[in-house]
Protein backbone atom coordinates (compact mmCIF):
# COMPACT_ATOMS: atom_id res chain seq x y z
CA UNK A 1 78.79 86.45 104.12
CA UNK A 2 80.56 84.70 101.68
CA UNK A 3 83.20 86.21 99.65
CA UNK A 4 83.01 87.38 96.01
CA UNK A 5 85.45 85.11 93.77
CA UNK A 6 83.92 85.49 90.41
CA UNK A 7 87.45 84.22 88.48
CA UNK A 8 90.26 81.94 89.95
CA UNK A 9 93.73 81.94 88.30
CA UNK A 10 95.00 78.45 88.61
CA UNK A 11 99.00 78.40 88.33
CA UNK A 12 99.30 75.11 86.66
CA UNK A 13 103.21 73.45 86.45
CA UNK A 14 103.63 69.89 84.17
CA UNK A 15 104.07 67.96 87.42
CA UNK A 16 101.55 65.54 88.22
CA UNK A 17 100.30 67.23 91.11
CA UNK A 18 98.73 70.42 88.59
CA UNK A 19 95.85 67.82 88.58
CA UNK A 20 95.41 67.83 92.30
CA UNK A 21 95.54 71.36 91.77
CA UNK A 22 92.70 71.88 89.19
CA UNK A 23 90.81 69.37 90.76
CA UNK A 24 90.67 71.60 94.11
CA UNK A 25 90.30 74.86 92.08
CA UNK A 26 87.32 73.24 89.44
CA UNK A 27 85.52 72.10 93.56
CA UNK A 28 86.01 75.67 94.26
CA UNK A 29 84.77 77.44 91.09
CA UNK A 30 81.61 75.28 91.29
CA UNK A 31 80.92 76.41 94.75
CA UNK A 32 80.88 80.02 93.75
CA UNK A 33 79.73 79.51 90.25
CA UNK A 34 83.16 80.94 89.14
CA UNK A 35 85.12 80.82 86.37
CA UNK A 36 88.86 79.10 85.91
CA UNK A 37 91.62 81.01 84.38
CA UNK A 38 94.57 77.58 83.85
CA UNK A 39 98.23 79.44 84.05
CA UNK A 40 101.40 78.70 83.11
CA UNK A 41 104.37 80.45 83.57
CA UNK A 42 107.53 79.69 81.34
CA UNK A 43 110.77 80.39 83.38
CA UNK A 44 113.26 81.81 81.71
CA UNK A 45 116.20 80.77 83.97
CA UNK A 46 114.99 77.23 84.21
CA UNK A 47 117.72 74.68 82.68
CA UNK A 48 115.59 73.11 79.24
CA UNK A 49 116.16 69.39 78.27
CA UNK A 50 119.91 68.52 78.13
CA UNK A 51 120.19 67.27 74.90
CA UNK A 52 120.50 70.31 72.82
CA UNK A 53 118.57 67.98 69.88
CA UNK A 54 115.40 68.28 71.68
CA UNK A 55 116.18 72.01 73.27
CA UNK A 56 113.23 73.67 73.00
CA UNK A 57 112.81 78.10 72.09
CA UNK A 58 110.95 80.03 73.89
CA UNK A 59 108.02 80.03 71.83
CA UNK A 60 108.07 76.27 71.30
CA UNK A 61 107.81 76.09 75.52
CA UNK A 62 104.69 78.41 74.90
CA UNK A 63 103.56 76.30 72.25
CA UNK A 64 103.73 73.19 74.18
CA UNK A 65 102.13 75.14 77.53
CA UNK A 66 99.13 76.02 75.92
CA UNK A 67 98.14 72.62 74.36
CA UNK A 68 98.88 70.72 78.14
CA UNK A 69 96.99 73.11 79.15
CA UNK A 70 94.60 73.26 76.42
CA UNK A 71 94.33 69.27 77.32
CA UNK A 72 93.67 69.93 81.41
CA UNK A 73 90.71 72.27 80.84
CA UNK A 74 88.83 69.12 78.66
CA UNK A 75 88.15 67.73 82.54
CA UNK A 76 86.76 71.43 83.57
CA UNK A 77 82.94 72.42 82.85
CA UNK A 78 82.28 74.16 80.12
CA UNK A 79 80.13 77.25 82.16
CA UNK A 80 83.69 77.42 84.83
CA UNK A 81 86.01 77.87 81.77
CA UNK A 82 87.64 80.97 81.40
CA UNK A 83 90.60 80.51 78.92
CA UNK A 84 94.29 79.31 79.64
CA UNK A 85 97.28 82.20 79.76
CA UNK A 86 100.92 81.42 79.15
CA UNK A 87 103.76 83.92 80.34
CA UNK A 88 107.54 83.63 79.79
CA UNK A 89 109.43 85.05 83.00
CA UNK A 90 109.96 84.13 86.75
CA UNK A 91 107.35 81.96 87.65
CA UNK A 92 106.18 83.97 90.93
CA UNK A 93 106.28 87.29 89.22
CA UNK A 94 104.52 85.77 86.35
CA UNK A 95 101.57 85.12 88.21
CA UNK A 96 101.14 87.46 89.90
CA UNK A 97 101.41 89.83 86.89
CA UNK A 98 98.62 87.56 84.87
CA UNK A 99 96.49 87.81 87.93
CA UNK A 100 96.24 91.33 88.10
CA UNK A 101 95.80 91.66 84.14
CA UNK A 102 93.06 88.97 84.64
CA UNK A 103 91.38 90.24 87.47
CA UNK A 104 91.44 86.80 89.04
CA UNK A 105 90.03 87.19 92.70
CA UNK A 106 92.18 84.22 93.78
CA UNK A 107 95.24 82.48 93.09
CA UNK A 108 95.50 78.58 93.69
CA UNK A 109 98.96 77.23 93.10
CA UNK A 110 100.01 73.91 94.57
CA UNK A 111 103.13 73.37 97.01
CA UNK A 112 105.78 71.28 95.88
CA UNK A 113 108.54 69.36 97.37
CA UNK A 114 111.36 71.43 98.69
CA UNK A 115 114.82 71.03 96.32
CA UNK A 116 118.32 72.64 97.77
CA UNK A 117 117.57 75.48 95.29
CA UNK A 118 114.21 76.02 96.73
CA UNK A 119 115.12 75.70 99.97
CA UNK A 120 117.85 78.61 99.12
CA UNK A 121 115.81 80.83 97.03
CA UNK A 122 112.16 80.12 98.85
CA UNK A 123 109.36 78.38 96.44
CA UNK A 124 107.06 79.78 93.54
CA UNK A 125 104.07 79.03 96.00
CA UNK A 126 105.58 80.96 98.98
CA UNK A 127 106.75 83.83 96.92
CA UNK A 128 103.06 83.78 95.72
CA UNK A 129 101.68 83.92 99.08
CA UNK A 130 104.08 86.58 100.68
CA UNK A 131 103.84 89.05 97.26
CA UNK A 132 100.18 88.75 96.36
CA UNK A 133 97.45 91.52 96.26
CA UNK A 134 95.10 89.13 96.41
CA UNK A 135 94.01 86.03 98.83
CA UNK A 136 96.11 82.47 97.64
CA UNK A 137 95.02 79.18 97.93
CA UNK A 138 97.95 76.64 98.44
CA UNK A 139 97.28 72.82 97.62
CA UNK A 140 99.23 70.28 99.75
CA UNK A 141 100.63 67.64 98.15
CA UNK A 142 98.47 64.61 99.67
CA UNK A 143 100.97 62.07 101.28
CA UNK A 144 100.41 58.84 99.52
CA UNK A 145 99.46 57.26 102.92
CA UNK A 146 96.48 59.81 103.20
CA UNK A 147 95.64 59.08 99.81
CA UNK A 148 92.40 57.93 98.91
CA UNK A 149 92.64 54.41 97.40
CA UNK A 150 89.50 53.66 95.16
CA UNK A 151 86.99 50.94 96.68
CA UNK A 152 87.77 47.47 95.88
């Protein structure tokens, strides 16, 4: 019997893996004719841009979320398009709070490459995965010698 995922929240960063990530959750939403819910959490502790010229508020970090995000759902079909969600706060916490106001029956977030601070404080994705209510989907990063090179 196959499960019932009606609405998947997809925890979308600005790296350039988030499209590996959609691309995994859109394959998924077709196969259960469900519906996409793109995510962004704004961390509040994260360092923002050096230059304190191009420092960006809160709200301008919102701002700019929602229209990259805006931009990634143009590649998703119109019938699995739910919306797109921004939170400020810790990313782990704030996705797991959006996917409980959601109702999102899954959460796919993408693994990263493990910096010191990471490797100190754990990752978003396993926080995700060891806090959740809910099942988690976790999308490798695909070595570049796996990668699929287009045909000739």
């Amino acid at each position: 019997m196959r499960p019932a995922i009606h609405r998947i929240l997809v925890a979308l960063d600005d790296s350039p893996h988030a499209l590996e990530v959609l691309r995994n959750a859109h394959e998924l939403a077709r196969q259960f004719s469900a519906q996409l819910l793109l995510f962004r959490a704004i961390d509040p502790d994260a360092p923002l841009v050096p230059s304190p010229s191009t420092e960006l508020l809160p709200e301008e970090e919102e701002s700019v979320a929602r229209w990259d995000l805006d931009a990634l759902a143009k590649s998703v079909e119109p019938e699995c398009f739910a919306g797109v969600k921004v939170l400020i706060g810790h990313p782990w916490q704030a996705i797991l709070q959006a996917a409980r106001e959601e109702q999102a029956d899954l959460i796919v977030i993408g693994a990263h490459n493990y910096s010191l601070r990471e490797r100190l404080l754990g990752t978003t994705a396993s926080r995700v995965v060891n806090h959740a209510d809910r099942p988690v989907l976790v999308v490798r990063r695909t070595p570049p010698s796996e990668a699929v090179s287009p045909a000739p």
